[in-house]
C-alpha atoms as a PDB file:
ATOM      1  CA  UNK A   1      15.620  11.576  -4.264  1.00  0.00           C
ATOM      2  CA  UNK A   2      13.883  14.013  -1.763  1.00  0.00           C
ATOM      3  CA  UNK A   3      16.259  16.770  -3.098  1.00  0.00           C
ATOM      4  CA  UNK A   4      14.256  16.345  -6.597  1.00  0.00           C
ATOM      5  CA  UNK A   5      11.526  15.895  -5.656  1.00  0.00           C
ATOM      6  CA  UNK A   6      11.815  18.998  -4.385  1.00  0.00           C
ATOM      7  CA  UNK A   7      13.142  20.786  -7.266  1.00  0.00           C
ATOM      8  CA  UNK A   8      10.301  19.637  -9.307  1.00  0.00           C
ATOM      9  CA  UNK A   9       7.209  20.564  -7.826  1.00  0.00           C
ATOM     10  CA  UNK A  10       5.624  17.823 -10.166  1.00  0.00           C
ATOM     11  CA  UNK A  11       7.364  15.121  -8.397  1.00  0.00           C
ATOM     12  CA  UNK A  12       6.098  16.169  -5.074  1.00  0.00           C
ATOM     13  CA  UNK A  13       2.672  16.512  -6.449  1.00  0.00           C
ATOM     14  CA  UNK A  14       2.827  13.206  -7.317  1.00  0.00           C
ATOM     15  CA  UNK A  15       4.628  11.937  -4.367  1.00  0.00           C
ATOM     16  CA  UNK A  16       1.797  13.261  -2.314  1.00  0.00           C
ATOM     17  CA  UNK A  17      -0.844  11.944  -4.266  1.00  0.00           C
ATOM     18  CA  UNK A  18       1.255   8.386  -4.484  1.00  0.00           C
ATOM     19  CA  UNK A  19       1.256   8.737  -0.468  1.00  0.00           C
ATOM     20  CA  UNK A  20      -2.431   9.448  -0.576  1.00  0.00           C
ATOM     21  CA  UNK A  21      -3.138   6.413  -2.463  1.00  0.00           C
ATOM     22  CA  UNK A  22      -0.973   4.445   0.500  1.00  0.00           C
ATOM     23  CA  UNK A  23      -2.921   5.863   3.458  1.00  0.00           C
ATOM     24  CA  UNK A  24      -6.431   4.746   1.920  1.00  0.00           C
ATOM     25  CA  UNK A  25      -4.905   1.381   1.069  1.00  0.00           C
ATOM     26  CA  UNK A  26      -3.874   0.965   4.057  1.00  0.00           C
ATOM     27  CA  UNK A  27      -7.182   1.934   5.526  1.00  0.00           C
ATOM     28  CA  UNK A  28      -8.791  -1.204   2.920  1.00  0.00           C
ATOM     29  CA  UNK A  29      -5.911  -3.518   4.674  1.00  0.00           C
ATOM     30  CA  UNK A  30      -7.367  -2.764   8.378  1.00  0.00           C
ATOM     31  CA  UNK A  31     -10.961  -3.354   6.990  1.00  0.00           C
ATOM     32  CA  UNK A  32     -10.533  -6.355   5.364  1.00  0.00           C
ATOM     33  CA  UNK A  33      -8.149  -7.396   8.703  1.00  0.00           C
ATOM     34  CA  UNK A  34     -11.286  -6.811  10.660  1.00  0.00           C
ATOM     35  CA  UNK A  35     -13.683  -8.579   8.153  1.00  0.00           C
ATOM     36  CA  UNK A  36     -11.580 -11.600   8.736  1.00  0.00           C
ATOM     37  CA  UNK A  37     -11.147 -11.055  12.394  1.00  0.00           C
ATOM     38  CA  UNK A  38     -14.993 -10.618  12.895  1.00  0.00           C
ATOM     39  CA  UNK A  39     -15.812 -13.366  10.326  1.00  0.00           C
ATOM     40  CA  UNK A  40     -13.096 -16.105  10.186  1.00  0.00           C
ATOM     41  CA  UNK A  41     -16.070 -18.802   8.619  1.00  0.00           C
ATOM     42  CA  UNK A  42     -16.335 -16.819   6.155  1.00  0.00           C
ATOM     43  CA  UNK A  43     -12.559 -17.722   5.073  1.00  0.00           C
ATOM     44  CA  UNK A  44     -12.857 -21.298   5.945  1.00  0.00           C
ATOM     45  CA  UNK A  45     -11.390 -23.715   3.230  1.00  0.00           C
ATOM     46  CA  UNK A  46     -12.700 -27.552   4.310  1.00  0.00           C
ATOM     47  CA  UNK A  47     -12.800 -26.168   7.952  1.00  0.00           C
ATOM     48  CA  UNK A  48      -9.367 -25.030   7.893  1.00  0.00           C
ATOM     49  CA  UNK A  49      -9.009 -21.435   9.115  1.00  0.00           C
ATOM     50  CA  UNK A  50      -6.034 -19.463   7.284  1.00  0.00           C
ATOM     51  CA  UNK A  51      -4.504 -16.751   9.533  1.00  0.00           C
ATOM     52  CA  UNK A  52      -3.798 -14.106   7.880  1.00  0.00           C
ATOM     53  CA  UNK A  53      -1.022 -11.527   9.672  1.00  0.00           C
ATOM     54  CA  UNK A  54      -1.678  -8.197   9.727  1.00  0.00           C
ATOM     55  CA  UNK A  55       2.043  -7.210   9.388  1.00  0.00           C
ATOM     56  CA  UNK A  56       2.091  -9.217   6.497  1.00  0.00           C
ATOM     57  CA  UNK A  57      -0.718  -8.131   4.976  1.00  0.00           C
ATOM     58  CA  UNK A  58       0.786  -4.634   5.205  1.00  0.00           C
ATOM     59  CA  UNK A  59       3.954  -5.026   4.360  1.00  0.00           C
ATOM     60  CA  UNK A  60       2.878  -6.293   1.503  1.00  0.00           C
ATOM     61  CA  UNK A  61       0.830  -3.375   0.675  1.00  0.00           C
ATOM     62  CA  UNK A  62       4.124  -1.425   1.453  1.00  0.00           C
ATOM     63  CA  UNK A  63       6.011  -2.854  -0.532  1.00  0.00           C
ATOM     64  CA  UNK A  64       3.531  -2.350  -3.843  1.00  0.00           C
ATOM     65  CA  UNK A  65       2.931   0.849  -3.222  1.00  0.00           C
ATOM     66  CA  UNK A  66       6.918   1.923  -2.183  1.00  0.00           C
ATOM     67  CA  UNK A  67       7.659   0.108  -5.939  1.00  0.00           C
ATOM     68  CA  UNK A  68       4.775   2.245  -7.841  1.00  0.00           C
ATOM     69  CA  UNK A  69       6.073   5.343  -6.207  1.00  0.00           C
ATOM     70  CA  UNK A  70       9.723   4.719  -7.240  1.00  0.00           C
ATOM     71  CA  UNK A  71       8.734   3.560  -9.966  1.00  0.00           C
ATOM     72  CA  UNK A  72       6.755   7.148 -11.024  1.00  0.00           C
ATOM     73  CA  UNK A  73       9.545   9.390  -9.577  1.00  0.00           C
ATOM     74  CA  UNK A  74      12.187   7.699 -11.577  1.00  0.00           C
ATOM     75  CA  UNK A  75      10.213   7.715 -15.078  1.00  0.00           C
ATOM     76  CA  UNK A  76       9.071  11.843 -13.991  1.00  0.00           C
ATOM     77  CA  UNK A  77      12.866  12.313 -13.171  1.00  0.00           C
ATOM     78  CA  UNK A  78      13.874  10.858 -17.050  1.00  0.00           C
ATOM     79  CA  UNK A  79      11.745  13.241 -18.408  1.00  0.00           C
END
């Protein structure tokens, strides 16, 4: 896949822009992470605090953006 990308210097435009996208996600992640850290009232559901893991919550985030950027490079590679 990174051999194409190469070759088409549209699929590593987007591919860079995709991985853009990730790094500022993951930068809303680690701020809402602290929000919750720094405010866990705030979150309370009938005084019941729900944990939330910050692995989790980025591996999440992973995951949606790893499928969005496969999902571009295989629909710019049909083309």
């Amino acid at each position: 896949m990174a051999g194409k990308c190469i070759k088409n210097p549209e699929n590593v435009e987007e591919l860079d822009k995709l991985y853009n996208e990730w790094i500022y996600r993951q930068t809303e992640v680690q701020a809402l992470l602290d929000l919750v850290d720094a405010n866990p009232e705030i979150f309370n559901d009938e005084n019941e605090i729900v944990e939330i893991s910050e692995e989790e919550a980025i591996q999440d985030d992973c995951r949606i953006v790893l499928e969005d950027i496969t999902n571009k490079i295989i629909k710019n590679l049909g083309n």
